[in-house]
Protein backbone atom coordinates (compact mmCIF):
# COMPACT_ATOMS: atom_id res chain seq x y z
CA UNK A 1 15.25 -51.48 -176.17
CA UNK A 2 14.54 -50.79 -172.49
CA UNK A 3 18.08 -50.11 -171.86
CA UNK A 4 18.94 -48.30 -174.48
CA UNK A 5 16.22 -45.66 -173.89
CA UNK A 6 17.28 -45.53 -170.06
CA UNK A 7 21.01 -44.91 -171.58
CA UNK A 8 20.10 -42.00 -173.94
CA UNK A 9 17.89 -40.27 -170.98
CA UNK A 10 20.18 -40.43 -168.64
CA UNK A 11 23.44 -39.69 -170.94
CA UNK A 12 21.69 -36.50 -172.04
CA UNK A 13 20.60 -35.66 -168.91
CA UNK A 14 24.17 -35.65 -167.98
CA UNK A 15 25.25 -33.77 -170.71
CA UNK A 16 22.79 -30.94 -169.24
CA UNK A 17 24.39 -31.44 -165.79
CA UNK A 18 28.11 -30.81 -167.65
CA UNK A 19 26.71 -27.43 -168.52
CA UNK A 20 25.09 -25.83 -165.61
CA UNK A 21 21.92 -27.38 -166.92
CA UNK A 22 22.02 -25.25 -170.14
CA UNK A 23 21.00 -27.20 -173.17
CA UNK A 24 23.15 -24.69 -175.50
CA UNK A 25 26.47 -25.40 -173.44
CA UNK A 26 29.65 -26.92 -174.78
CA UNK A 27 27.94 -30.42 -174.56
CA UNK A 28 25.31 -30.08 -176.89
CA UNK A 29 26.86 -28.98 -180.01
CA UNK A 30 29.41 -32.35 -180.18
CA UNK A 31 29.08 -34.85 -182.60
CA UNK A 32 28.15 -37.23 -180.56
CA UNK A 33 25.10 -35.23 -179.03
CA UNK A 34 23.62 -35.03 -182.13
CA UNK A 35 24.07 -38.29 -182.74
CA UNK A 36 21.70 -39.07 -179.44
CA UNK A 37 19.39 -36.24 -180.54
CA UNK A 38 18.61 -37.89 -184.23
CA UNK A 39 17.88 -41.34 -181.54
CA UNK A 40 15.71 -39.64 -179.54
CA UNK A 41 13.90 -37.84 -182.49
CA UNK A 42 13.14 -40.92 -184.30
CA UNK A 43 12.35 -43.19 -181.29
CA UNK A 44 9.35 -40.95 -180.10
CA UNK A 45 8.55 -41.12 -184.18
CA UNK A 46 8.43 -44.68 -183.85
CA UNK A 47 6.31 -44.79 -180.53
CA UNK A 48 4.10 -41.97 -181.88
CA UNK A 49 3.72 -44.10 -185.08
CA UNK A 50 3.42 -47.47 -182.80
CA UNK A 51 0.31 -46.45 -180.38
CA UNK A 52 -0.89 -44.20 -183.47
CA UNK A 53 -2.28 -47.95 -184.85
CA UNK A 54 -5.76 -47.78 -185.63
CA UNK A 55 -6.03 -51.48 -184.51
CA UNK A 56 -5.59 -50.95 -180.91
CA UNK A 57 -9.05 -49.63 -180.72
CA UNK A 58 -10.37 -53.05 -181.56
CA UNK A 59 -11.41 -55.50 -178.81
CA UNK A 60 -8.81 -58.37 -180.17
CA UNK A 61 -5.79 -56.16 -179.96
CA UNK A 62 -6.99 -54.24 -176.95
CA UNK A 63 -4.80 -56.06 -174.49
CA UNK A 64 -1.61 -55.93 -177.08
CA UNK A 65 -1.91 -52.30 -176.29
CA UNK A 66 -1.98 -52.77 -172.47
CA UNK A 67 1.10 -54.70 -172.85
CA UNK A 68 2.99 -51.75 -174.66
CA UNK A 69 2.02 -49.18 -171.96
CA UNK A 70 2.31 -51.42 -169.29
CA UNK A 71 6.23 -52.11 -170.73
CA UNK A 72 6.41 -47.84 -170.13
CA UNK A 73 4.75 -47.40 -166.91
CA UNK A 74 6.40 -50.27 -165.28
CA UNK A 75 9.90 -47.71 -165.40
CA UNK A 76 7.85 -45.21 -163.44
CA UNK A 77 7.92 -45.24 -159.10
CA UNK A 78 4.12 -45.10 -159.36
CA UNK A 79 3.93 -48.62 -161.30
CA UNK A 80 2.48 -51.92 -159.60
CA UNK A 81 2.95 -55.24 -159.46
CA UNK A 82 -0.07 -56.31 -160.55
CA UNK A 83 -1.46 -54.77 -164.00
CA UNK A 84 -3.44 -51.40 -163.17
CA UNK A 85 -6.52 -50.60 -165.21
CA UNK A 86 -6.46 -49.42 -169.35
CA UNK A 87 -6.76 -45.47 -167.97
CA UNK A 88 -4.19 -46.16 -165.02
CA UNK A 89 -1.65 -47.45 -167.65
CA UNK A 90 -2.34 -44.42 -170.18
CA UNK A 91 -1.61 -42.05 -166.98
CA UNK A 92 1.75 -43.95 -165.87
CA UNK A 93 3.21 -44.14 -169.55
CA UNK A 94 1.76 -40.28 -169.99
CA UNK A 95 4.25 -39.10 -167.04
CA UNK A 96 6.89 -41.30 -167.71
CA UNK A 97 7.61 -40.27 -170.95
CA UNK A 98 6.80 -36.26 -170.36
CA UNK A 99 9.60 -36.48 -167.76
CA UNK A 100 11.88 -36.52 -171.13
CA UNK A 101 11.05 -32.85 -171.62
CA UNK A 102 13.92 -31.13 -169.29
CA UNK A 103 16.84 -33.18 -172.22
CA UNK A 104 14.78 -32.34 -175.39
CA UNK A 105 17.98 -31.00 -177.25
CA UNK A 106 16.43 -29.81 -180.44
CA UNK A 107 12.81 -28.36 -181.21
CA UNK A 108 11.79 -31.00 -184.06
CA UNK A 109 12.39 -33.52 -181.05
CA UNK A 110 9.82 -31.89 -178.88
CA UNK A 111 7.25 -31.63 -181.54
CA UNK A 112 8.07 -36.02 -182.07
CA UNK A 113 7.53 -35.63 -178.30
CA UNK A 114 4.74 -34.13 -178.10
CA UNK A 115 3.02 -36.18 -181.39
CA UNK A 116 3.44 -38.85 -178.86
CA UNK A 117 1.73 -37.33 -175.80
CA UNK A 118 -0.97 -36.19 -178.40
CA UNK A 119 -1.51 -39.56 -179.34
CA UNK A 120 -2.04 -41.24 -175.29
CA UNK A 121 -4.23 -38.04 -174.69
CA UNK A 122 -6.61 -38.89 -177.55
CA UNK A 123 -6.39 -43.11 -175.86
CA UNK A 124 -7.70 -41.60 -173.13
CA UNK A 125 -9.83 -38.04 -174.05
CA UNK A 126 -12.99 -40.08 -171.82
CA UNK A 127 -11.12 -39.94 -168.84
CA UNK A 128 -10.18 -36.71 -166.77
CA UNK A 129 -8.36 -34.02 -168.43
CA UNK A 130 -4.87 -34.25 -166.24
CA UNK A 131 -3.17 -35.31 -168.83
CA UNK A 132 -4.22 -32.47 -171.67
CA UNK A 133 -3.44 -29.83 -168.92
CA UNK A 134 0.06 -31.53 -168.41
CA UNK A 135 0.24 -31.35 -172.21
CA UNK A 136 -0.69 -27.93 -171.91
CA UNK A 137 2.25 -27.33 -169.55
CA UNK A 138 4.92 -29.20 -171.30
CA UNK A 139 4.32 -27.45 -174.66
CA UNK A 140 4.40 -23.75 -172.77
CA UNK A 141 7.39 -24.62 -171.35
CA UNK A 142 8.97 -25.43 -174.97
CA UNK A 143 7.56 -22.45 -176.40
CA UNK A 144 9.35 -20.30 -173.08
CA UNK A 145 12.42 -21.98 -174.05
CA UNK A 146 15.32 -20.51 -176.35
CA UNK A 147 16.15 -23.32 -179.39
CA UNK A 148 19.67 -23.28 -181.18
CA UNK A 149 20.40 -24.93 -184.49
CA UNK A 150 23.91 -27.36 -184.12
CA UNK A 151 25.93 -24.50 -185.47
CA UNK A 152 25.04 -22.48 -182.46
CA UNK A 153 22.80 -19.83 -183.87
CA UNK A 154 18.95 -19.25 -182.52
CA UNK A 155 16.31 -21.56 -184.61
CA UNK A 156 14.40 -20.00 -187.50
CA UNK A 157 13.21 -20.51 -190.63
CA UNK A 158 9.84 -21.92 -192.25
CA UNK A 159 9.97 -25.21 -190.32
CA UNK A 160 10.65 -23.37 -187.17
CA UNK A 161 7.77 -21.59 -187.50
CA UNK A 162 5.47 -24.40 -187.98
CA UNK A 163 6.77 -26.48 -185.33
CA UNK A 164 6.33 -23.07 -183.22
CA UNK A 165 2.96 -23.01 -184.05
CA UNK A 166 2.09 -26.79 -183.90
CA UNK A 167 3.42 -26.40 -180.09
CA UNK A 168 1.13 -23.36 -179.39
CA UNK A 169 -1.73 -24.76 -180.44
CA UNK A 170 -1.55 -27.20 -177.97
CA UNK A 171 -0.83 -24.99 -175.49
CA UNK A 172 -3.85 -22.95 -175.99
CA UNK A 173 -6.36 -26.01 -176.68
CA UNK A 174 -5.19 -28.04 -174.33
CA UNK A 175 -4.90 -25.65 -170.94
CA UNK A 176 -7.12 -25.76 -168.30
CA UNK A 177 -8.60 -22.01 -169.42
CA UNK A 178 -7.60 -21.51 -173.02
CA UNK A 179 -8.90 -17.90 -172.76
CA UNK A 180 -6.58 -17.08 -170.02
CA UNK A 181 -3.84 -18.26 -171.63
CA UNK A 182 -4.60 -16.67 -174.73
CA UNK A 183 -4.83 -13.21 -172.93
CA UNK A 184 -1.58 -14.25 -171.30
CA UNK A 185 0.31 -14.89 -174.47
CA UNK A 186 -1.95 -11.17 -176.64
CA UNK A 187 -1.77 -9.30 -173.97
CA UNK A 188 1.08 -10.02 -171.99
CA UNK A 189 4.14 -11.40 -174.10
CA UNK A 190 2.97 -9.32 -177.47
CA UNK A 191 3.30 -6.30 -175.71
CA UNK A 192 7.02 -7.34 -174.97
CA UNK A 193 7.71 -6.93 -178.55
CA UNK A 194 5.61 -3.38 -178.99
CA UNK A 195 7.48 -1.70 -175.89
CA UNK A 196 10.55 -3.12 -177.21
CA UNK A 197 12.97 -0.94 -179.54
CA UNK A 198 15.18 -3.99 -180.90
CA UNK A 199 14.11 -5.73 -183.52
CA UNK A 200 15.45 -8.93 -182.47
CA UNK A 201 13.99 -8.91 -178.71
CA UNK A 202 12.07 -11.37 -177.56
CA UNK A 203 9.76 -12.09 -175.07
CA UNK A 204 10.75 -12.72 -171.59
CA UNK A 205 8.09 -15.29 -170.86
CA UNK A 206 7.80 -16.79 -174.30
CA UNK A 207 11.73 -16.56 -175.58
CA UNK A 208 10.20 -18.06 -178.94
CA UNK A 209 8.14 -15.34 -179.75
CA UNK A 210 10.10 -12.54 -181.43
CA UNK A 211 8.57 -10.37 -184.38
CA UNK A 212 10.15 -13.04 -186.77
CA UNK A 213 8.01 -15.82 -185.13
CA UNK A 214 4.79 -13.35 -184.21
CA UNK A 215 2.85 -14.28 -187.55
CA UNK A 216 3.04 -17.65 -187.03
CA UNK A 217 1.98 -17.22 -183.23
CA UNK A 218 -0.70 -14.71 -184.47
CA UNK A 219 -2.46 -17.97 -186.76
CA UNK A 220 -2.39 -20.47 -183.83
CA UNK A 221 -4.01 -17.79 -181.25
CA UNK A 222 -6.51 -16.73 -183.95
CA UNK A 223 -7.71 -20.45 -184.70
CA UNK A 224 -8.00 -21.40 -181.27
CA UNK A 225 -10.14 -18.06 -180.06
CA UNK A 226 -12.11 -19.73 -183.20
CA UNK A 227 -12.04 -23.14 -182.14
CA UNK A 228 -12.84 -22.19 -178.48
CA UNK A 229 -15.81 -20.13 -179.61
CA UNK A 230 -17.41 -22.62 -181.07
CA UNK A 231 -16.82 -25.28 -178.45
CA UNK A 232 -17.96 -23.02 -175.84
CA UNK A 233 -21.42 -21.79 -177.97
CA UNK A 234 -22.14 -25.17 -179.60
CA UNK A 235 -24.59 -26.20 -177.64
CA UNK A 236 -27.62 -23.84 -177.88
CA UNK A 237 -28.51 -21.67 -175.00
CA UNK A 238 -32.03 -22.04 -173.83
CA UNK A 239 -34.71 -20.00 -171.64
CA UNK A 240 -35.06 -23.14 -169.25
CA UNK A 241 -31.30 -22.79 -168.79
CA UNK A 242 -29.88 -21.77 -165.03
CA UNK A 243 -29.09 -18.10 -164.63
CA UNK A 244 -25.30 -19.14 -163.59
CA UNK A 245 -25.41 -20.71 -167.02
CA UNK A 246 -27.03 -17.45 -168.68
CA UNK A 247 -23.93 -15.29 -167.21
CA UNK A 248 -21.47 -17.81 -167.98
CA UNK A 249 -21.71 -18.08 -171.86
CA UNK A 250 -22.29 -14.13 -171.72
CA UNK A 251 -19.01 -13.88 -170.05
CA UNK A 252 -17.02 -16.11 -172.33
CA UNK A 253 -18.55 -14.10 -175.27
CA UNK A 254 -17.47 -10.90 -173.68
CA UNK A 255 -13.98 -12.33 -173.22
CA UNK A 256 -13.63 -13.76 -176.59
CA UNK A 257 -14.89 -10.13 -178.60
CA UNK A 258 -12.30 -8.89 -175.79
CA UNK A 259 -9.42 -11.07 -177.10
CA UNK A 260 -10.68 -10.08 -180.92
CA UNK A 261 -10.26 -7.11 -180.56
CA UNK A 262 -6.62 -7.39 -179.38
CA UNK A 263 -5.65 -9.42 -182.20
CA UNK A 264 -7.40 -7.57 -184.78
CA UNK A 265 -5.63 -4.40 -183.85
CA UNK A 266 -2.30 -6.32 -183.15
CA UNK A 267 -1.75 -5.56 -187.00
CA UNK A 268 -1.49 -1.30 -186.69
CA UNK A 269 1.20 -2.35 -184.13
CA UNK A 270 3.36 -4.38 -186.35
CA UNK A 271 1.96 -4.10 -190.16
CA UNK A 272 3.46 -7.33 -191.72
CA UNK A 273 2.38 -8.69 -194.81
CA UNK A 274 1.32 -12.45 -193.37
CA UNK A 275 -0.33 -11.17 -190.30
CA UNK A 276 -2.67 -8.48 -192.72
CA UNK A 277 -3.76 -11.63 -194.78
CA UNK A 278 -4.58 -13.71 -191.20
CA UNK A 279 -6.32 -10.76 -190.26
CA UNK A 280 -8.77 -11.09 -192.97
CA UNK A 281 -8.85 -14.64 -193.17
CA UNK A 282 -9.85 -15.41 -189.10
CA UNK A 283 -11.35 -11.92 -189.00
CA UNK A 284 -13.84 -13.01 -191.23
CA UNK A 285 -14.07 -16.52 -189.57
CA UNK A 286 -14.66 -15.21 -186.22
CA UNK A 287 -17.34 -13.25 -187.35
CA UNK A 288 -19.00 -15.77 -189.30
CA UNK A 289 -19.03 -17.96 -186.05
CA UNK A 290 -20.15 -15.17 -183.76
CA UNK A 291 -23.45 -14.93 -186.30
CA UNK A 292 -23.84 -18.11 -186.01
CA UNK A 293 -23.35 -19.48 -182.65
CA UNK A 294 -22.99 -15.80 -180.64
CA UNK A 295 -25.94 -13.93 -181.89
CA UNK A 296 -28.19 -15.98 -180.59
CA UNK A 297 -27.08 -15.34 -176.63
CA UNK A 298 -27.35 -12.22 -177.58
CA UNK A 299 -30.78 -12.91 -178.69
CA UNK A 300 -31.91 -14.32 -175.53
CA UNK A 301 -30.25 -12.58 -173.08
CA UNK A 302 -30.71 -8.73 -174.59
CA UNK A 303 -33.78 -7.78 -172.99
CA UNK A 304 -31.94 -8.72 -168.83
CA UNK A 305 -28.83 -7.72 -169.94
CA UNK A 306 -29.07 -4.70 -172.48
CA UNK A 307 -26.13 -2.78 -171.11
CA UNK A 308 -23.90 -5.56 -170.67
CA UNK A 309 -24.54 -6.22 -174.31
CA UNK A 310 -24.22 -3.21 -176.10
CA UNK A 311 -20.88 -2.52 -174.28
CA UNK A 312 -19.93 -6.27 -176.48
CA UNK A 313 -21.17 -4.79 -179.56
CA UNK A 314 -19.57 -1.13 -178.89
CA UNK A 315 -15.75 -3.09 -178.13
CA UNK A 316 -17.11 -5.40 -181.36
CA UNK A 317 -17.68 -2.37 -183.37
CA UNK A 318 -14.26 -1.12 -182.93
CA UNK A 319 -13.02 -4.68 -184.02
CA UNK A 320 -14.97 -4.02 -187.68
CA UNK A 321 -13.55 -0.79 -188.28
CA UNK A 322 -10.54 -2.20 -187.83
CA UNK A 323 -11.33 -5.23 -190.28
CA UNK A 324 -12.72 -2.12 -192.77
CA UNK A 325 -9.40 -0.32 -192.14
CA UNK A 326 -7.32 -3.14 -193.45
CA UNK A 327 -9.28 -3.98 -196.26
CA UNK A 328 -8.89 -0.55 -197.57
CA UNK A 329 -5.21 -0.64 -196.65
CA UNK A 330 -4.98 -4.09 -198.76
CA UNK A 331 -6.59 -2.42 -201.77
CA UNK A 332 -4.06 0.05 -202.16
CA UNK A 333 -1.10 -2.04 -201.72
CA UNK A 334 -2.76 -3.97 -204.82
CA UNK A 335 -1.16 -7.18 -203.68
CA UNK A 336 -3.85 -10.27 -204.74
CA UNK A 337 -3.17 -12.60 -201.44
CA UNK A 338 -4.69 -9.61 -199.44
CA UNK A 339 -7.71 -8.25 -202.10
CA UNK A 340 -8.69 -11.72 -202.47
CA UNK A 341 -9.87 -12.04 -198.92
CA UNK A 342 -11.77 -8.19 -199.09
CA UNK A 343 -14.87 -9.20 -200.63
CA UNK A 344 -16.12 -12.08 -198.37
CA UNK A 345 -14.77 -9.78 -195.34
CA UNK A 346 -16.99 -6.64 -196.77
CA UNK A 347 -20.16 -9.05 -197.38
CA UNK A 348 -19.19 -10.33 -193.71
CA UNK A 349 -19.36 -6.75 -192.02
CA UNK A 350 -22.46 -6.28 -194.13
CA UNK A 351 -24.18 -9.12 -192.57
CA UNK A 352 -23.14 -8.50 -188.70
CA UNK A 353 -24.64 -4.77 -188.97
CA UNK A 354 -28.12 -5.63 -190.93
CA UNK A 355 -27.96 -8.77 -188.08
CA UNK A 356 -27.54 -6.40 -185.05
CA UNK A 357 -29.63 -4.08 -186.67
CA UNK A 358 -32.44 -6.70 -186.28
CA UNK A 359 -32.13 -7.39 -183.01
CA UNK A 360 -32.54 -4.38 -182.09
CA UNK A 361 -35.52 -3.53 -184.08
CA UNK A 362 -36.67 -6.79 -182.54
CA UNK A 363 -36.33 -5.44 -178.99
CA UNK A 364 -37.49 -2.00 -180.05
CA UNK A 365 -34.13 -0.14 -180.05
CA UNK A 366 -34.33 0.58 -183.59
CA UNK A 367 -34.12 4.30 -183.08
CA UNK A 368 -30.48 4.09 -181.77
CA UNK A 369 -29.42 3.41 -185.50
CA UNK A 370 -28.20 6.39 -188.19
CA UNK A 371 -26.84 5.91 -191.63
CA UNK A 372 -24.03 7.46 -192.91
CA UNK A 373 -20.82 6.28 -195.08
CA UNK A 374 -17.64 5.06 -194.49
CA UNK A 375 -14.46 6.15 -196.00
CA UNK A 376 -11.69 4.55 -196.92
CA UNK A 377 -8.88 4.11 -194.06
CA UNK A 378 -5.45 2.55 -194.03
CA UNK A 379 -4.25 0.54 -191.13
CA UNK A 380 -3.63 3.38 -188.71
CA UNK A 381 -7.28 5.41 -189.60
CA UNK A 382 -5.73 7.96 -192.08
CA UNK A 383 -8.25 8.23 -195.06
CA UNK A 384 -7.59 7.15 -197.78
CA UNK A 385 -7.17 9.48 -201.10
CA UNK A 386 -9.48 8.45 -203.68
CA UNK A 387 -9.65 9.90 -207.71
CA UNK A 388 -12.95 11.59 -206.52
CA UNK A 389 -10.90 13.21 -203.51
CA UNK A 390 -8.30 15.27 -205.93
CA UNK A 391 -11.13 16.61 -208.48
CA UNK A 392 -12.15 13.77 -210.68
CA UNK A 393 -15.33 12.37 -211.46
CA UNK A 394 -15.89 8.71 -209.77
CA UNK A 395 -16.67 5.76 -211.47
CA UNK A 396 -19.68 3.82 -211.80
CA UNK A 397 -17.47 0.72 -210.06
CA UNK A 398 -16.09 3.47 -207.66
CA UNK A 399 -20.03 4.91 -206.61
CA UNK A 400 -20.82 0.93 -206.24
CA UNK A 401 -18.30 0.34 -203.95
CA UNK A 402 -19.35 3.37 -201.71
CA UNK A 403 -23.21 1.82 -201.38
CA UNK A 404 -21.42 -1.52 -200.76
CA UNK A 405 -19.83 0.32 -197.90
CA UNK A 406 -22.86 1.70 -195.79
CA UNK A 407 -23.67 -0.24 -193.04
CA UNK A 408 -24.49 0.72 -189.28
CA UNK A 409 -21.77 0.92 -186.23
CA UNK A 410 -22.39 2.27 -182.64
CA UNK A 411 -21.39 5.33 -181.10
CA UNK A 412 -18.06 5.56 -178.91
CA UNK A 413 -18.62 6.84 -175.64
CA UNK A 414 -15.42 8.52 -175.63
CA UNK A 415 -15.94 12.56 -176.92
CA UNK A 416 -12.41 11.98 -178.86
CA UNK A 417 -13.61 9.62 -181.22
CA UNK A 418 -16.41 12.41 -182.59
CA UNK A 419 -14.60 13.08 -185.31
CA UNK A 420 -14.00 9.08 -186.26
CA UNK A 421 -17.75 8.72 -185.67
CA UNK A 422 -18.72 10.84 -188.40
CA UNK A 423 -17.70 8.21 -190.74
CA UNK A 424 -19.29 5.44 -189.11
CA UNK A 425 -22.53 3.77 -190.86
CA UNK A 426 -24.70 3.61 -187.24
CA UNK A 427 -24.68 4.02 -183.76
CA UNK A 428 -25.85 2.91 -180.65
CA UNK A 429 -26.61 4.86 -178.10
């Protein structure tokens, strides 16, 4: 078994060396390549299944396992002699098999790769976190690679996708400042595809992102600005707290509305179906969590940080007239995947403005708020034409709907947006 895995490494690994190191060269696409491919695919499958055994974690089996690694780290040059320690092992089988990554020939191979790596990280999630910040690492450099089917054409499809976003996921959770990255991959390789004129570009950092492949991209960053919000705020901020720790969790909020805000208004850039439904879905998630878990910094810290916070809320604000812009957008297009999500959104918004709106009155700031109505928008802010608008009579359902819609927003500073502040429900000055 030993031998046969050193054979297949290194006979890919020549295969790359054949082609100028390109894994789409001449090489790759012979029978006998794919032949090594399927080999590799299903040997990580059987590894990942292997140290996936829930025995190992019992005392009795516990040195069965230290066998198995130690059989993996023994074929690296920072292996012993003697037998290192459990944590030692997990390390030395960690590197030795991520050094597999430069001859992954096919994409469903580095997902059984990195099932595998997943797998020793979790063995060893008390120790430090070198290994999830190498897994970090390896998966970016998958997702910044190009992937070809045999046949010779670029990967796509359905299972693509959710191999894409499987990778991605642990990028973002896994790196050593998921925020950063995050910003890296919104702000930085999205942009690629908005400046671009081609419908097939792609990024030039992350060569798997293209507009085909955004949606799937645009799930994975919105769970894991989710995820991270809520690991970040879970533990509740107190008074007794250190002032570094104050600013800290103040910062990361401002970051994360920051990033929110991007991918909220990521959808007016590209206006496909899927990303319009994520939209609501994690829009309304995000919120829900920020109640929850954000509010209460705000809580705290409003009264020695007023001005920090109501430039959040303001940059927040913009984020739920966005959200209020595509709901209106989904109920014209009439499609049932998108109007589903409206009503818990709507009831969402509702809640964030009648919960700023008490802070504020808490801290005497009440006075900042006026009440007005919205209107109905599409995605890009026109408004939308309603019966009422061309002569007729609304509905009872319709004149519901408009009280359903008043809520409070605050004021932009900018004097261009007086005309989109009209419609707004409050304001903060």
């Amino acid at each position: 078994m030993r031998a046969f895995r050193s054979h297949q490494w290194l006979h890919l690994e020549a295969l790359v060396a054949q082609n100028d190191g390109l894994m789409d060269g001449p090489g790759h696409n012979t029978a006998e390549a794919q032949v090594m491919a399927s080999c590799y695919h299903l040997l990580f499958n059987c590894l990942q299944t292997l140290f996936a055994w829930s025995g190992f974690v019992t005392s009795e089996q516990q040195n069965l396992f230290k066998k198995a690694l130690f059989v993996l780290s023994s074929r690296t040059t920072l292996s012993s002699k003697t037998q290192p320690g459990f944590h030692a092992l997990l390390e030395q089988s960690f590197h030795y098999l991520e050094q597999f990554q430069s001859s992954i020939p096919n994409i469903a191979t580095a997902v059984s790769l990195t099932k595998l790596l997943v797998v020793l990280c979790e063995k060893g999630r008390d120790g430090d976190n070198g290994m999830s910040i190498s897994l970090a690492e390896l998966t970016g450099n998958f997702l910044k690679r190009e992937w070809f089917r045999p046949d010779g054409e670029r990967e796509s499809g359905a299972k693509y996708n959710e191999a894409l976003q499987f990778l991605l996921r642990f990028h973002l959770s896994c790196a050593e400042d998921t925020l950063a990255t995050l910003e890296e991959v919104a702000g930085g390789a999205v942009t690629e595809l908005i400046e671009s004129d081609d419908k097939n570009a792609a990024s030039t950092t992350y060569q798997t992102l293209t507009r085909s492949s955004l949606p799937c991209y645009y799930r994975a960053m919105m769970e894991e600005l989710i995820g991270n919000l809520k690991q970040t705020h879970s533990v509740p901020l107190k008074k007794t707290d250190s002032p570094e720790c104050h600013n800290e969790r103040l910062v990361k909020l401002n970051i994360s509305v920051r990033l929110f805000h991007i991918l909220i208004n990521l959808v007016k850039a590209f206006d496909q179906r899927s990303m319009i439904g994520a939209s609501l879905k994690f829009g309304r998630l995000f919120l829900d969590t920020f109640l929850k878990l954000g509010m209460p910094v705000l809580d705290l810290m409003f009264r020695t940080h007023k001005d920090d916070i109501n430039g959040m809320l303001k940059n927040l604000q913009q984020s739920t007239r966005s959200l209020q812009h595509i709901c209106g957008h989904s109920k014209v297009t009439k499609d049932l995947s998108l109007t589903n999500h409206v009503p818990a959104v709507k009831k969402c918004l509702e809640t964030f403005v009648f919960r700023v709106k008490a802070m504020l009155t808490l801290n005497k700031c009440h006075e900042a708020f006026w009440v007005g109505t919205l209107k109905n928008r599409d995605l890009h802010g026109q408004e939308i034409m309603s019966q009422q608008s061309v002569g007729e009579e609304p509905t009872e359902e319709e004149e519901e709907e408009e009280e359903e819609e008043e809520g409070e927003e605050m004021e932009e500073d900018d004097d261009d947006d007086d005309d989109a502040d009209k419609d707004n429900v409050s304001s903060l000055s």
